[in-house]
Protein backbone atom coordinates (compact mmCIF):
# COMPACT_ATOMS: atom_id res chain seq x y z
CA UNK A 1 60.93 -89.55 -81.91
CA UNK A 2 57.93 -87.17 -80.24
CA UNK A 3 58.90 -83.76 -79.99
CA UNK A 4 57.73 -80.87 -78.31
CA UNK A 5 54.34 -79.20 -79.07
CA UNK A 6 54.68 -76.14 -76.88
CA UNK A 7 58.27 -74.36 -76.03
CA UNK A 8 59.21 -75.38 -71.94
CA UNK A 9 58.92 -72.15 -69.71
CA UNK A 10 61.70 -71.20 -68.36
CA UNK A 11 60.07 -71.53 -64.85
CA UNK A 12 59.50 -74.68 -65.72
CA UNK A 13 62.37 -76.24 -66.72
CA UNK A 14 64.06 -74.78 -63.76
CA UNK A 15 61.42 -75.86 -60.95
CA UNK A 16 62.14 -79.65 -62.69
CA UNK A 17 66.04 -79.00 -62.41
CA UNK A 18 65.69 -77.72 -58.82
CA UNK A 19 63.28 -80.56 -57.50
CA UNK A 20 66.98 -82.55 -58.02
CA UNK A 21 69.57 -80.61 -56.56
CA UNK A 22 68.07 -80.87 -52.81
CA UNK A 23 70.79 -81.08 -50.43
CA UNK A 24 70.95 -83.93 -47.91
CA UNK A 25 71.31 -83.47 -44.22
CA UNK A 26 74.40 -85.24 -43.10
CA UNK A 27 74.10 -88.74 -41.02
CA UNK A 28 75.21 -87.97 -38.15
CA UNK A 29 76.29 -90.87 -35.53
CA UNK A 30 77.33 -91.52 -31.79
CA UNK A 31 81.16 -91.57 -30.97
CA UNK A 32 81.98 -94.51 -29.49
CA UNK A 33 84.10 -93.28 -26.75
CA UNK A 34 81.57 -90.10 -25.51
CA UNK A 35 78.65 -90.40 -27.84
CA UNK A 36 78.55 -87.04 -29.30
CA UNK A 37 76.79 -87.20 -32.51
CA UNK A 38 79.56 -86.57 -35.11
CA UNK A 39 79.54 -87.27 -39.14
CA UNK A 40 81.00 -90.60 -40.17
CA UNK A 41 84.64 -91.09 -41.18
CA UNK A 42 86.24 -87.82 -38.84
CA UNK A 43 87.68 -87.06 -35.73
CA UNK A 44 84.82 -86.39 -33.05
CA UNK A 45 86.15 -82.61 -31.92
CA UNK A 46 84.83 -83.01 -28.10
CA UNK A 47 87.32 -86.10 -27.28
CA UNK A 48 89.66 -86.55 -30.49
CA UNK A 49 88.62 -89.90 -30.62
CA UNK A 50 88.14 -91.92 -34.34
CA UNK A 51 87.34 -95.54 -34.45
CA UNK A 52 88.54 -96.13 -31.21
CA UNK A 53 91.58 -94.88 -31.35
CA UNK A 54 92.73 -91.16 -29.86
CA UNK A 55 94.19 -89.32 -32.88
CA UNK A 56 94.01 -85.70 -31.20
CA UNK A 57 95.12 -84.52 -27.64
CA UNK A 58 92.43 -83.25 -25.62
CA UNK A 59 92.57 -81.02 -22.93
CA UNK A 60 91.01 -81.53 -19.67
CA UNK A 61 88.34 -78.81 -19.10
């Protein structure tokens, strides 16, 4: 097995770690019902809406 010639810098090693711990933005879509842009799998919080269905009381505004 090759090793190393040359000890890894410690800046480096950590600019390789980092280059694979970017955080994702999160996929946002349309609600059905109003078509806010809300993650998948939750409530949208301007109707109360999920998957069709109203799971939270709204208030009229």
């Amino acid at each position: 097995m090759a090793t190393p010639k040359y000890k890894t810098s410690k800046s480096k090693a950590a600019s390789r770690k980092a280059a694979n711990m970017k955080l994702a933005a999160p996929t946002l879509s349309p609600c059905q019902t109003c078509g806010n842009l809300v993650p998948s799998h939750q409530v949208c919080p301007k109707c109360g809406y999920y998957n069709g269905k109203q799971v939270i009381e709204k208030d009229a505004e």
